[in-house]
Each structure stands twice: as structure tokens, then as C-alpha cells.
C-alpha atoms as a PDB file:
ATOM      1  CA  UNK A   1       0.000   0.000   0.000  1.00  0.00           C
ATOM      2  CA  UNK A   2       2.686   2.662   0.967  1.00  0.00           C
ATOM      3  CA  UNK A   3       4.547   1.790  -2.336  1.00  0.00           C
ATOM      4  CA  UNK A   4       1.372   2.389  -4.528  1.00  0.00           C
ATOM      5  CA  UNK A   5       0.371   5.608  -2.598  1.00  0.00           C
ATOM      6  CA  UNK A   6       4.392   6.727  -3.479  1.00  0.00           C
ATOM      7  CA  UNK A   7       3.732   5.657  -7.013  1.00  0.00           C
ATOM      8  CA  UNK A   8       0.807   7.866  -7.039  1.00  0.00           C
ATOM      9  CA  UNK A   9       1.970  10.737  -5.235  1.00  0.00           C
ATOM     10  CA  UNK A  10       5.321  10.933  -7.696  1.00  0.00           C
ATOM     11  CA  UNK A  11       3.128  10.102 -10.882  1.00  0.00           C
ATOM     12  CA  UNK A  12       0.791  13.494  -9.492  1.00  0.00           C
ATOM     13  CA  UNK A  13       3.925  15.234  -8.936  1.00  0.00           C
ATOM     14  CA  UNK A  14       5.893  15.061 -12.086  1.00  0.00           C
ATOM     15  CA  UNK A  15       2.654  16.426 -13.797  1.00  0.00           C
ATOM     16  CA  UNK A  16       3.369  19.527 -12.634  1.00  0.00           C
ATOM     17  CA  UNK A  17       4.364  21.949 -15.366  1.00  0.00           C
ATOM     18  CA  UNK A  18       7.277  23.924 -16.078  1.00  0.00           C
ATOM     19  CA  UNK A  19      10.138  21.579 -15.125  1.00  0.00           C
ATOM     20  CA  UNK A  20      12.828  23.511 -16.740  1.00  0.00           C
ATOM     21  CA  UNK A  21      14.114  25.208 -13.896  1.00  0.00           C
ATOM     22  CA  UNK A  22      16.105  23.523 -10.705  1.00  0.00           C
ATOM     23  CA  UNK A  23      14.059  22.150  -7.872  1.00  0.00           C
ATOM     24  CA  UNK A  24      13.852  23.709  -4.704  1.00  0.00           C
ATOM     25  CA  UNK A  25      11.708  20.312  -3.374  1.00  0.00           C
ATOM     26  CA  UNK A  26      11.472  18.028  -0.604  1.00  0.00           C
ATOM     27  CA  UNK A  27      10.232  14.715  -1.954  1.00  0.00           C
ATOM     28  CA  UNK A  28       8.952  12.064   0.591  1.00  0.00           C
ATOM     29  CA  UNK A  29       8.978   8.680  -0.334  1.00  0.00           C
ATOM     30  CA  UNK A  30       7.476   6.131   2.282  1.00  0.00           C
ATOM     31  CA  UNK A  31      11.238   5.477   3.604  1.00  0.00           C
ATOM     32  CA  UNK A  32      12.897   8.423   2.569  1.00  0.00           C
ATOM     33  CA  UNK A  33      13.316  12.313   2.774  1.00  0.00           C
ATOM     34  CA  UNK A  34      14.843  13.519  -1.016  1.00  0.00           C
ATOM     35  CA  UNK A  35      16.607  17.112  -1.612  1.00  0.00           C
ATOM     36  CA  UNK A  36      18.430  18.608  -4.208  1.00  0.00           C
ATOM     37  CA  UNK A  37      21.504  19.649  -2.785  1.00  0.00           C
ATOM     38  CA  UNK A  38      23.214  21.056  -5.944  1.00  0.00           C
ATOM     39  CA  UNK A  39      20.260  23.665  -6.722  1.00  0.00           C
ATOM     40  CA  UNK A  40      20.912  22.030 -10.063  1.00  0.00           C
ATOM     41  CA  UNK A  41      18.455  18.914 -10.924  1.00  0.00           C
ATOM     42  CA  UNK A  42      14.890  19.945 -12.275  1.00  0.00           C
ATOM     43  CA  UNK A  43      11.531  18.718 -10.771  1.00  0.00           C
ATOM     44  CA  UNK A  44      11.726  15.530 -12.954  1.00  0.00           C
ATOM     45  CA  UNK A  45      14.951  14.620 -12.503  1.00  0.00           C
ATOM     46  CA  UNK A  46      14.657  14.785  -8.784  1.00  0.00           C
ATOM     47  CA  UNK A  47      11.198  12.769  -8.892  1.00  0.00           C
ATOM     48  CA  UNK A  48      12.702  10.035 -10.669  1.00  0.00           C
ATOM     49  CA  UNK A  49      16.370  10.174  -8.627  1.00  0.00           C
ATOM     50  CA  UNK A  50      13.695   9.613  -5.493  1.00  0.00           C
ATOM     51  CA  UNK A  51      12.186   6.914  -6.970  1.00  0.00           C
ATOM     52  CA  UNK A  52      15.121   4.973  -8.086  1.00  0.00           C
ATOM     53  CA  UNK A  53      16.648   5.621  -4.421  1.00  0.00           C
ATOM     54  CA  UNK A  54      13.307   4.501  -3.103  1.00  0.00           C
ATOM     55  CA  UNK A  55      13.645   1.225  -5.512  1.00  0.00           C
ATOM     56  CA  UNK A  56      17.114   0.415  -4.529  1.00  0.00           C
ATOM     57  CA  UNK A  57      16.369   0.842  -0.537  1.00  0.00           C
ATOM     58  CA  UNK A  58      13.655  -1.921  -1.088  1.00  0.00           C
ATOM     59  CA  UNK A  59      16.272  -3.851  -3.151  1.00  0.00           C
ATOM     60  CA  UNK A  60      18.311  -3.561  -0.061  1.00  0.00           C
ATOM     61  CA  UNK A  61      15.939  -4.584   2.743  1.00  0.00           C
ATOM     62  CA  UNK A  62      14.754  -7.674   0.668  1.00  0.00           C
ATOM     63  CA  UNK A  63      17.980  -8.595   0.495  1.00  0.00           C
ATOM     64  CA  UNK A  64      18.653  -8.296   3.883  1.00  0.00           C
ATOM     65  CA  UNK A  65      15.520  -8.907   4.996  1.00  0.00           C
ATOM     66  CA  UNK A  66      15.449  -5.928   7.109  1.00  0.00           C
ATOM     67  CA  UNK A  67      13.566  -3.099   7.702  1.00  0.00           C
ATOM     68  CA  UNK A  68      14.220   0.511   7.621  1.00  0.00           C
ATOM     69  CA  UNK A  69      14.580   1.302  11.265  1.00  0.00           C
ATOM     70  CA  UNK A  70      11.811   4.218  10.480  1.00  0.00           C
ATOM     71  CA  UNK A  71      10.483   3.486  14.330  1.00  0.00           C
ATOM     72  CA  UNK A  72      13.726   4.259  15.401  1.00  0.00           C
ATOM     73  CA  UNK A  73      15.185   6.437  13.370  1.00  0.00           C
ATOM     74  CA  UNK A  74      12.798   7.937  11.491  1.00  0.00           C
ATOM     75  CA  UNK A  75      13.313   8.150   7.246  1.00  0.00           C
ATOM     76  CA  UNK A  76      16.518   8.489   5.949  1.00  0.00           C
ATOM     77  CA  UNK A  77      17.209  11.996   4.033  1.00  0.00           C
ATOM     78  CA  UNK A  78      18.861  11.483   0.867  1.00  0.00           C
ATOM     79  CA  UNK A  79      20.175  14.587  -0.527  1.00  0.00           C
ATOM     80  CA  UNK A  80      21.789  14.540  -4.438  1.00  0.00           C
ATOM     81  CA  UNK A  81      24.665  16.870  -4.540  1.00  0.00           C
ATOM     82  CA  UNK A  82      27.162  17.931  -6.948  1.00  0.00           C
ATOM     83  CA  UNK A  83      30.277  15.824  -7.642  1.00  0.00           C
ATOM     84  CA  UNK A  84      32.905  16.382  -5.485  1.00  0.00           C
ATOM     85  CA  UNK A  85      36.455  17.335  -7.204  1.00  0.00           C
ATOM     86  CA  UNK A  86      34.544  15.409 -10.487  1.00  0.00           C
ATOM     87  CA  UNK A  87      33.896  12.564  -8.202  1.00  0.00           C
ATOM     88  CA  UNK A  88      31.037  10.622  -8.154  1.00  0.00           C
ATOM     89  CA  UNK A  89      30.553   8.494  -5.149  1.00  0.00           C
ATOM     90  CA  UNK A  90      27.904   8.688  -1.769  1.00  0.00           C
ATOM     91  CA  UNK A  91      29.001   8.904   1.698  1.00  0.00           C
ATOM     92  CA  UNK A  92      26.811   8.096   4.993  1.00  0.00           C
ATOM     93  CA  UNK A  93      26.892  10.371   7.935  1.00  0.00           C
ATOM     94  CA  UNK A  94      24.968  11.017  11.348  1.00  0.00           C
ATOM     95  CA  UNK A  95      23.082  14.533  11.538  1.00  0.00           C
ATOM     96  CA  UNK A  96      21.898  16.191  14.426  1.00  0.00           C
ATOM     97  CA  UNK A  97      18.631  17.486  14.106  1.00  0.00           C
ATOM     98  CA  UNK A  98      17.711  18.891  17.619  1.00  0.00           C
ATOM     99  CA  UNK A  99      18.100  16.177  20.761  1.00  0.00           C
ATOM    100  CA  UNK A 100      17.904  13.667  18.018  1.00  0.00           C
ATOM    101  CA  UNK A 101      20.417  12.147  15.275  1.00  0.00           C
ATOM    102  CA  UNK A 102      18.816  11.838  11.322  1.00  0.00           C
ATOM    103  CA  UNK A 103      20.690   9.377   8.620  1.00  0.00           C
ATOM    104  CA  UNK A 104      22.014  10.735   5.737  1.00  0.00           C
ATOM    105  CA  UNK A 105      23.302   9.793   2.645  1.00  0.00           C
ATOM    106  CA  UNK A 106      24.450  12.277   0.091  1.00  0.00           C
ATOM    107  CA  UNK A 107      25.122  11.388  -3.401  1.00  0.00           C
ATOM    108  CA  UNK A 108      27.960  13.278  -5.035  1.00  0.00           C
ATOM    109  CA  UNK A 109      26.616  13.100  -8.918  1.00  0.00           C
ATOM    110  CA  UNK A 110      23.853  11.209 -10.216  1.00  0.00           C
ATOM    111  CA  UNK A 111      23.900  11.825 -13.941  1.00  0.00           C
ATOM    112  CA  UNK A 112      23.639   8.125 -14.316  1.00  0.00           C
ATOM    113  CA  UNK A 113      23.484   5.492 -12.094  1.00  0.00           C
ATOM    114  CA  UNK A 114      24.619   6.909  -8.812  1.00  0.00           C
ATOM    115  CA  UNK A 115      27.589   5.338  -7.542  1.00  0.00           C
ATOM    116  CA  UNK A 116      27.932   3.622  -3.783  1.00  0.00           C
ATOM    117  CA  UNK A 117      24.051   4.615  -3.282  1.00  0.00           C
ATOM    118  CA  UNK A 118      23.497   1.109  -2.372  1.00  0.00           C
ATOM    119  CA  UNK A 119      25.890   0.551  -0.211  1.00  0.00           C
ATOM    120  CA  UNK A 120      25.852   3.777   1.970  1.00  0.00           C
ATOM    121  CA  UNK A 121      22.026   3.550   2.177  1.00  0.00           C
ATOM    122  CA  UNK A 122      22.917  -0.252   3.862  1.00  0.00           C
ATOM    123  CA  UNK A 123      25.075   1.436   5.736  1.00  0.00           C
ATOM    124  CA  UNK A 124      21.684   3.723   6.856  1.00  0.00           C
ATOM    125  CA  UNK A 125      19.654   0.646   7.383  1.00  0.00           C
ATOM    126  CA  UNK A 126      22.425  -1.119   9.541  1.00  0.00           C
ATOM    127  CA  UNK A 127      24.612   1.559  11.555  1.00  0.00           C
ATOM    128  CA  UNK A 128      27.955   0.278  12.434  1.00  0.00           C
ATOM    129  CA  UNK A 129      30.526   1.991  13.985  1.00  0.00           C
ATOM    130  CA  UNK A 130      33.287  -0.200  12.831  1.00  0.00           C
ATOM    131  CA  UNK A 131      33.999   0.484   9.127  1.00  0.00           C
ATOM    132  CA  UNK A 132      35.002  -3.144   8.540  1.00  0.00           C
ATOM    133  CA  UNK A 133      31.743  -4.499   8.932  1.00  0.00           C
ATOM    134  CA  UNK A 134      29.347  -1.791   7.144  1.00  0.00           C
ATOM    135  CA  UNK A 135      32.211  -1.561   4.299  1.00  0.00           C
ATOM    136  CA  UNK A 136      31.994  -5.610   4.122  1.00  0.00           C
ATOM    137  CA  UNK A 137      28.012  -5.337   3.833  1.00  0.00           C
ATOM    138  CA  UNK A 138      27.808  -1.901   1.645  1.00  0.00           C
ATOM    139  CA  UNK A 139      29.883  -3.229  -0.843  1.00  0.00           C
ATOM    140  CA  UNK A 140      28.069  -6.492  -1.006  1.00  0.00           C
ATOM    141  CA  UNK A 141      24.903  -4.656  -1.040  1.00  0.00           C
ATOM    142  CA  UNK A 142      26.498  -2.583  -4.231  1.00  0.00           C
ATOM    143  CA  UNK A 143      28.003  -5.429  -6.078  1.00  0.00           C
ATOM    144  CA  UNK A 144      24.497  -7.099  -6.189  1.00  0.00           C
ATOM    145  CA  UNK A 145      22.403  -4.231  -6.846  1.00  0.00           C
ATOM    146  CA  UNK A 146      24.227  -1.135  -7.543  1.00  0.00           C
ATOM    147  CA  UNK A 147      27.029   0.364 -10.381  1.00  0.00           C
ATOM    148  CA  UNK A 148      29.347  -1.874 -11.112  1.00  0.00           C
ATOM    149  CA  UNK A 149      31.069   1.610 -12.199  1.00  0.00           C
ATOM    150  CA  UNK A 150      31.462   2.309  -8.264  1.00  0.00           C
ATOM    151  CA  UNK A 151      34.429   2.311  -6.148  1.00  0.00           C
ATOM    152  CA  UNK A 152      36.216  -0.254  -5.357  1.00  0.00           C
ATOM    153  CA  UNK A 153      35.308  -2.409  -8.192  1.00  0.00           C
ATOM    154  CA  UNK A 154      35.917   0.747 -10.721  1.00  0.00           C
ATOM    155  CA  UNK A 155      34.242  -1.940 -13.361  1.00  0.00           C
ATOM    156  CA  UNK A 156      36.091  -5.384 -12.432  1.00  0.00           C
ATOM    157  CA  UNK A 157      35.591  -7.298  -9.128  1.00  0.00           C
ATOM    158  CA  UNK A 158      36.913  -6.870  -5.484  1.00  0.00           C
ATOM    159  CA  UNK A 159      38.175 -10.433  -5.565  1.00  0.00           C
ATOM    160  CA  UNK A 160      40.469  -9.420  -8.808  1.00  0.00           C
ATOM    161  CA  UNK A 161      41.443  -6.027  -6.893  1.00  0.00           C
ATOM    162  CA  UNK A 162      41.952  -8.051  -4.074  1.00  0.00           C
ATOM    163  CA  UNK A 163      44.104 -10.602  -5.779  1.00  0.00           C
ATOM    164  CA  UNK A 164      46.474  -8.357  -7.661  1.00  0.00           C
ATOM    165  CA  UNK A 165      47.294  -6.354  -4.617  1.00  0.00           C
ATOM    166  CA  UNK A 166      48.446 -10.178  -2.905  1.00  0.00           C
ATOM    167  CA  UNK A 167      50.644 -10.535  -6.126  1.00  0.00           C
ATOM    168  CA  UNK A 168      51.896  -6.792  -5.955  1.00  0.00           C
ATOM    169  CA  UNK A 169      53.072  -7.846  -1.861  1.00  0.00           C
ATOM    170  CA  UNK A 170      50.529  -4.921  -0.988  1.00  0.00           C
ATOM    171  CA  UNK A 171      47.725  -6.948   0.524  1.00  0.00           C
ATOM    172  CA  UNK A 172      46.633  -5.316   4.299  1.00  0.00           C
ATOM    173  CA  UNK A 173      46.292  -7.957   6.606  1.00  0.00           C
ATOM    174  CA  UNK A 174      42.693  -7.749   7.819  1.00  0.00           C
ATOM    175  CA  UNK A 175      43.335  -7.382  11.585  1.00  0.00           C
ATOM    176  CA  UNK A 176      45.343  -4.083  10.330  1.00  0.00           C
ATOM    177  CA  UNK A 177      41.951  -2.488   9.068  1.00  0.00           C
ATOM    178  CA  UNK A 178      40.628  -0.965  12.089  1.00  0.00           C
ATOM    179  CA  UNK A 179      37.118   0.865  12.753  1.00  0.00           C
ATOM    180  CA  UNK A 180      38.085   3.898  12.263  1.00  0.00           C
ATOM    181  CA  UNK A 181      38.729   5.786   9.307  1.00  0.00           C
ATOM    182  CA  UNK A 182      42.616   6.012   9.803  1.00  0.00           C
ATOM    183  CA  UNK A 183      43.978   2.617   9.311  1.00  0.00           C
ATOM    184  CA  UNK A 184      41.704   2.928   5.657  1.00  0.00           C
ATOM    185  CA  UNK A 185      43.984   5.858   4.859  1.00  0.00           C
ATOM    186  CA  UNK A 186      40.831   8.075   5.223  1.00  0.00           C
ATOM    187  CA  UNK A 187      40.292  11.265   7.349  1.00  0.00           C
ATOM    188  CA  UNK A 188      36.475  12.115   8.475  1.00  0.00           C
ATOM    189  CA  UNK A 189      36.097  16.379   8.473  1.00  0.00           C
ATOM    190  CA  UNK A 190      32.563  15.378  10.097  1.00  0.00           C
ATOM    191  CA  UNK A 191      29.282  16.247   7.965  1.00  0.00           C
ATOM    192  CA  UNK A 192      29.983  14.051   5.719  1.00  0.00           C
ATOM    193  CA  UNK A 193      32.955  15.271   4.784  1.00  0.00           C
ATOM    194  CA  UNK A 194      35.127  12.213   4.197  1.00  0.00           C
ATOM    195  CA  UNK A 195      38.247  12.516   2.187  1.00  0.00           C
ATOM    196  CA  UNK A 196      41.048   9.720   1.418  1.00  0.00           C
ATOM    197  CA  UNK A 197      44.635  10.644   2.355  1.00  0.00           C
ATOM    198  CA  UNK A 198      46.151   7.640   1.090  1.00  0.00           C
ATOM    199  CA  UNK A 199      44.323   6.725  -2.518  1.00  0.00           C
ATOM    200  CA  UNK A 200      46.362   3.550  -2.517  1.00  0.00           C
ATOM    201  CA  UNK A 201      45.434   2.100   0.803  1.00  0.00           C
ATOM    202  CA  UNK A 202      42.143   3.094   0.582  1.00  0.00           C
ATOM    203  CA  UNK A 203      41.902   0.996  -2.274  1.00  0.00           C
ATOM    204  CA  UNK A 204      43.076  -1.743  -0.769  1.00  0.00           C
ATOM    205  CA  UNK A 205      41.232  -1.290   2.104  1.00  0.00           C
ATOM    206  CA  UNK A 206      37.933  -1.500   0.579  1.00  0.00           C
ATOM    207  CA  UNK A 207      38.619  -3.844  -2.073  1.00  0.00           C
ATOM    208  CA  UNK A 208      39.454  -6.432   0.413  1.00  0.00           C
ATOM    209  CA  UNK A 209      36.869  -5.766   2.615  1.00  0.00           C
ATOM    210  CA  UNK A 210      34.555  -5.963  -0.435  1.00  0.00           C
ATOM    211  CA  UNK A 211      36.200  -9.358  -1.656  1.00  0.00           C
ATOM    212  CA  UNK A 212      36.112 -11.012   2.160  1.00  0.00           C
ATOM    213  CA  UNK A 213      32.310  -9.760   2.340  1.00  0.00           C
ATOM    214  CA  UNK A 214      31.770 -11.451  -0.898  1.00  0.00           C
ATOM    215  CA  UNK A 215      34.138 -14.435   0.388  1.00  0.00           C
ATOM    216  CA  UNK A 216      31.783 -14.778   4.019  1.00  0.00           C
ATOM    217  CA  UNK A 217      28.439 -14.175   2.291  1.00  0.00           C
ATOM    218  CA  UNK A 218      28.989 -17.177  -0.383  1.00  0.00           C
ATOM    219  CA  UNK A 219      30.142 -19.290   2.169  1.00  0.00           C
ATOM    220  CA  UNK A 220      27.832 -18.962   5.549  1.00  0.00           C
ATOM    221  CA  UNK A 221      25.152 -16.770   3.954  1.00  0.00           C
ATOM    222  CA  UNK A 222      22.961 -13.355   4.652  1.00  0.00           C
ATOM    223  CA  UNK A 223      22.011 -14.561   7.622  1.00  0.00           C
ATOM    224  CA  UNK A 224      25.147 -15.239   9.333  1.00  0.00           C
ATOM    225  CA  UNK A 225      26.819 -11.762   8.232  1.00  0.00           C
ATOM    226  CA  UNK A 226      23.843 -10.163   9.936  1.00  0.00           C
ATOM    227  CA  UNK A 227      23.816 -11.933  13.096  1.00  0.00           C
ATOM    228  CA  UNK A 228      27.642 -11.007  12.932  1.00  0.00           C
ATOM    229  CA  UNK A 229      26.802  -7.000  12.635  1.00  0.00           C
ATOM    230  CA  UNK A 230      24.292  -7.721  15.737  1.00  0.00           C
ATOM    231  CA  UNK A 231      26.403  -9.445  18.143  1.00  0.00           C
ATOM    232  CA  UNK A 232      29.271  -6.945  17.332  1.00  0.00           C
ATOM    233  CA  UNK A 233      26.996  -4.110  18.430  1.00  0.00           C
ATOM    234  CA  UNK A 234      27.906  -5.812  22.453  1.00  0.00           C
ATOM    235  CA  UNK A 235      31.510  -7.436  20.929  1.00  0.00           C
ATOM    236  CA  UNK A 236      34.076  -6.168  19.312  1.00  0.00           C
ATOM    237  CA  UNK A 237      34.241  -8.184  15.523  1.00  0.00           C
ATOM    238  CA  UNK A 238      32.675 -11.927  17.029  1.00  0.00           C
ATOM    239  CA  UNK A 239      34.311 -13.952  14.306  1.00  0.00           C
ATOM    240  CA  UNK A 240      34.195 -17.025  16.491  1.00  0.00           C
ATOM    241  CA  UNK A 241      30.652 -16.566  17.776  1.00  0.00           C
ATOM    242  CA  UNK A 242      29.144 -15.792  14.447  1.00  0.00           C
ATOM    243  CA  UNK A 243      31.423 -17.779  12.262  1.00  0.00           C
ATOM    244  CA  UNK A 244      32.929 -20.690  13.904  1.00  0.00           C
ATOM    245  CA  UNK A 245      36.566 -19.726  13.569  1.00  0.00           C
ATOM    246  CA  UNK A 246      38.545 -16.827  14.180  1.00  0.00           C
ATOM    247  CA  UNK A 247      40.015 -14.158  12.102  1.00  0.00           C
ATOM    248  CA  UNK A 248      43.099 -15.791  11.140  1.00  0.00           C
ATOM    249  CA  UNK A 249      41.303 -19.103   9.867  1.00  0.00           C
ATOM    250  CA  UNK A 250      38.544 -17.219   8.171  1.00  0.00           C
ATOM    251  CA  UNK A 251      41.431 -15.129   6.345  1.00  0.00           C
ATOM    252  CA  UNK A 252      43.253 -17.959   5.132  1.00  0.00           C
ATOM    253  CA  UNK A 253      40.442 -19.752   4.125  1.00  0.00           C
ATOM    254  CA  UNK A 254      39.322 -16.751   2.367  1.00  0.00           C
ATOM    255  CA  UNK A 255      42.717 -16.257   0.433  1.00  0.00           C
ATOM    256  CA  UNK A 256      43.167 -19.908  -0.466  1.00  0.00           C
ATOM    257  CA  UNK A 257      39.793 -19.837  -2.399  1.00  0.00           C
ATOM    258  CA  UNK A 258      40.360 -16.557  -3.900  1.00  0.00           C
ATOM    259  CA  UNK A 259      43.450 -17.661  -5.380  1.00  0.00           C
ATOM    260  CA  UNK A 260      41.472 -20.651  -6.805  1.00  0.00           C
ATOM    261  CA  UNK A 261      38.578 -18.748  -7.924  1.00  0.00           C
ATOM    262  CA  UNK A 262      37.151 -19.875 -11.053  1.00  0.00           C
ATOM    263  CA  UNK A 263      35.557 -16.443 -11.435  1.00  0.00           C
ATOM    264  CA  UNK A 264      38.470 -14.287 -11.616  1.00  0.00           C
ATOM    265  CA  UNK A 265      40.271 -13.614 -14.679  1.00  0.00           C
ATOM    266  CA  UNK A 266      44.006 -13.703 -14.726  1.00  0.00           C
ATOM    267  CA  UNK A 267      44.456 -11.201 -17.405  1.00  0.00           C
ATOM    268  CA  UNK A 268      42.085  -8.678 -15.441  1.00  0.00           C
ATOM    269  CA  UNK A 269      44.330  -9.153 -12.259  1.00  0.00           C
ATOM    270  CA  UNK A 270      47.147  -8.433 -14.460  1.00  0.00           C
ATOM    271  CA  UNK A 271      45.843  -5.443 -15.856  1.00  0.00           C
ATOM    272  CA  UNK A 272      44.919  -3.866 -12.661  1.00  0.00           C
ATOM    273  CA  UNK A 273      48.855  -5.105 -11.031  1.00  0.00           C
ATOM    274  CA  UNK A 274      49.939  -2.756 -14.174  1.00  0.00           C
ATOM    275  CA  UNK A 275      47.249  -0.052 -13.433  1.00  0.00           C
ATOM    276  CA  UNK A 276      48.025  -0.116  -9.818  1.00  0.00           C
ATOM    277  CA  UNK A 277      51.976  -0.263  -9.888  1.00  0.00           C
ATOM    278  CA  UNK A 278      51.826   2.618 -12.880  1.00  0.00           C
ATOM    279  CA  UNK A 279      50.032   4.817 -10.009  1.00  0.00           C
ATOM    280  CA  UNK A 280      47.898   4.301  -7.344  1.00  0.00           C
ATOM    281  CA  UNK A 281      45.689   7.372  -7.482  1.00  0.00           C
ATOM    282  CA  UNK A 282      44.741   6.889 -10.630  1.00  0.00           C
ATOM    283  CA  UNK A 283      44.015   3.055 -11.457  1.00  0.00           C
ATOM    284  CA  UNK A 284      40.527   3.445  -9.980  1.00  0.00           C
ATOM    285  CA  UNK A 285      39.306   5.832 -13.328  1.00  0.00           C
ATOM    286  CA  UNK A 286      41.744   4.288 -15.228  1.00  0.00           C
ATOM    287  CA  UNK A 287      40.215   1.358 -14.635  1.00  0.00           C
ATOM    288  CA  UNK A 288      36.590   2.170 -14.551  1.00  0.00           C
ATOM    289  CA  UNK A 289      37.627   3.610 -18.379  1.00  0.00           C
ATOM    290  CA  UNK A 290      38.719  -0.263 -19.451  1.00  0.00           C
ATOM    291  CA  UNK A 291      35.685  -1.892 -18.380  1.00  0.00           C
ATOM    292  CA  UNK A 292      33.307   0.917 -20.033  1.00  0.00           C
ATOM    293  CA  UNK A 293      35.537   0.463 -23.347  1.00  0.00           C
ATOM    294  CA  UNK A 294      35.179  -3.487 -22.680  1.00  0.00           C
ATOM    295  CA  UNK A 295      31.696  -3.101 -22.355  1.00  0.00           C
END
């Protein structure tokens, strides 16, 4: 019922005439709160960026199967912004709105298919302070239903990424990745203002997370990856409650079947060694350029 009323409501509102000139709008969809924060997107394109963010977050939760936390958090505001520095990418952040906190995800370019929408709005529906585990289920949550454009996969997979940094001798131990935004090369200005200081490790970072996410979910399931986000909300990272083995064995298991993977393609993990080893800041578009010429 809410979804049809949502339908109806956007179907009523992009009637409205005169949609030439940049929205000034608050659109309400029955999970989310949608602004333009760029002054630049017209009352169309705003209408249908809600209702593909609207589509995705129901994506998500089936997925999961999870709810939105609107009881307890109330709807998550979803503001499209301008790229930042000609970057497209989303970032999730805490807001405080009076004596209570609002999620937010804002979405740095959308001219397309925005770009780590899915996995910052799982980030909204499961808040996690330790950027392990909402990187390991964001980037799961993007792989399967976002851009496969979006960093860290730039167009290939994590497990490739993954791979060619173990044959480069530039693979982060997993323990090393802390839950802050430090040990990811990444500095948080607060408000959303997250910026990498290291483009290297950060790509690293994430693509490992993404593959081992990918790695955990294959192997034990949704269900177990979610009771592992729960427990660690009392725990810090249960490995052994939720999985059965620690850290180390989960690692090596991980590695050992990434290195057999029948899905990876040794002349893609080649390509991004030469990418990544020509310069580090720049494989990710370089990259991301490949795979659209591939395509």
C-alpha cells in the first residue's frame, strides 16, 4: 500500500508543469526524505532520482531482509549533490537534528546510475561503527544491486582487486583495518565530509573488505553476516561466535579460495597489477575507463 500511494503521489507530482528550472523540493517517499543539494536537478529529474533511491532501498531490505529502522530512526534523508572534485561516489553520515540524530546519505553526482548509493544507504539501514563491517556489507549490497562503475570495483571485481594487490606484496592484513577511518587511509572532516589521504590504501582497504564480504556471504550466507553485525553491536568483531573460527582461519580460508577462484580472470588481475603499480591514485578511473571500453 505505501509503495502504490508513493507511485501515485510521484506520478501526481511530475505532472506539474514547467520543469525547466532547478528544484527547490522536498520529496517524501514512504522510507525516505529527497533534496536537491546542488540547486541544479529539475523537478523531474529529482522525482525520478527519489524513486530509483526509493527502488534500490527496497532492493536492499529484501535482500537483507530488514527493515528501515523508520520506528527508530525515522526516514533516511537522501540529498543529491554535486560531484565532489569530479567525483562521483555517496558517503553516509549522522546529523543532528535537535536532541535527536537523522541518517544521511548524500550522493555526489547522479547523472547516471549513482555510484555507492546502495551501499551507503545499507550502511543507513544497519549503523555500524566499525567500518570493517558496514564496508563488508555496503559493498556487497552494491556489487548485487548497484554500479558496477562504483568504487572499489571501478568496473572489475573486489576479488580481482583483491588478488592483484596479494601478487603486488601490498595486501593489508585484515586485523590491520581498524574501525576507524585512519587505518583505511581516510580522514572524516565530520558532515559528511570524508576525504582519502592515502588513494592507494584506501583501495586496498575497501577492495578487500569488499572481496572477504563477498568471500563470508557465499560461504555462511545473509544470515550469518547479519547476526555477525548484531552481536558486534555488544563485541568487538565476534568472528568465532558468528562464524565458527577466528580471524586468522577465516582469512586464510578466504585467500586460499580466492586464489582458486574460477571467477576471476588472470588477465584482469594483471591489468589492474599494471594499473596499480603505474600509479595508485589513478588506477581506480583508469580502470573504470577499461571496463566501459570493454563493455
Amino acid at each position: 500500500m505505501g509503495k502504490r500511494f508513493f507511485l501515485l503521489c510521484l506520478a501526481a507530482f511530475l505532472a506539474i508543469p514547467s520543469l525547466s528550472s532547478a528544484s527547490s523540493k522536498e520529496i517524501q517517499t514512504p522510507s525516505l526524505i529527497v533534496t536537491d543539494g546542488s540547486g541544479s536537478y529539475t523537478d523531474e529529474q529529482l522525482g525520478n532520482l527519489a524513486k530509483g533511491a526509493q527502488e534500490t532501498l527496497e532492493e536492499i531490505l529484501a535482500l537483507w531482509s530488514a527493515d528501515a529502522g523508520l520506528e527508530r530512526f525515522g526516514k533516511i534523508r537522501v540529498v543529491f549533490d554535486a560531484p565532489r572534485n569530479e567525483n562521483y561516489s555517496s558517503v553516509f553520515f549522522w546529523e543532528a537534528k535537535g536532541d535527536r540524530r537523522v541518517r544521511v546519505v548524500r550522493v555526489h553526482g547522479a547523472k547516471e546510475l549513482p555510484q555507492m548509493m546502495a551501499h551507503k544507504l545499507t550502511s543507513a539501514v544497519f549503523p555500524q561503527k566499525d567500518k570493517l563491517i558496514r564496508n563488508m556489507m555496503g559493498i556487497l549490497s552494491e556489487v548485487k544491486l548497484g554500479n558496477p562503475g562504483t568504487f572499489p570495483m571501478c568496473g572489475f571485481s573486489c576479488d580481482e582487486w583483491a588478488l592483484a594487490f596479494l601478487e603486488l606484496g601490498l595486501y593489508l592484513p585484515l586485523e590491520k583495518l581498524g574501525p576507524d577511518h585512519g587505518s583505511w587511509g581516510m580522514e572524516d572532516k565530520g558532515g559528511g565530509d570524508l576525504r582519502a589521504q592515502d588513494f592507494g590504501k584506501q583501495h586496498r582497504a575497501y577492495a578487500e573488505a569488499g572481496s572477504f564480504g563477498h568471500y563470508l556471504s557465499e560461504t555462511y550466507g545473509i544470515d550469518r553476516i547479519k547476526r555477525f553485525h548484531r552481536l558486534s553491536v555488544d563485541k568487538a568483531r565476534p568472528w568465532q561466535a558468528a562464524f565458527g573460527l577466528s580471524l586468522d582461519e577465516l582469512e586464510k580460508n578466504w585467500l586460499e579460495a580466492l586464489k582458486s577462484s574460477p571467477t576471476v580472470k588472470p588477465g584482469n588481475v594483471s591489468l589492474l597489477m599494471d594499473l596499480f603499480k603505474q600509479d595508485p591514485e589513478t588506477a581506480r578511473n583508469k580502470a573504470r575507463n577499461l571496463a566501459g571500453n570493454q563493455q
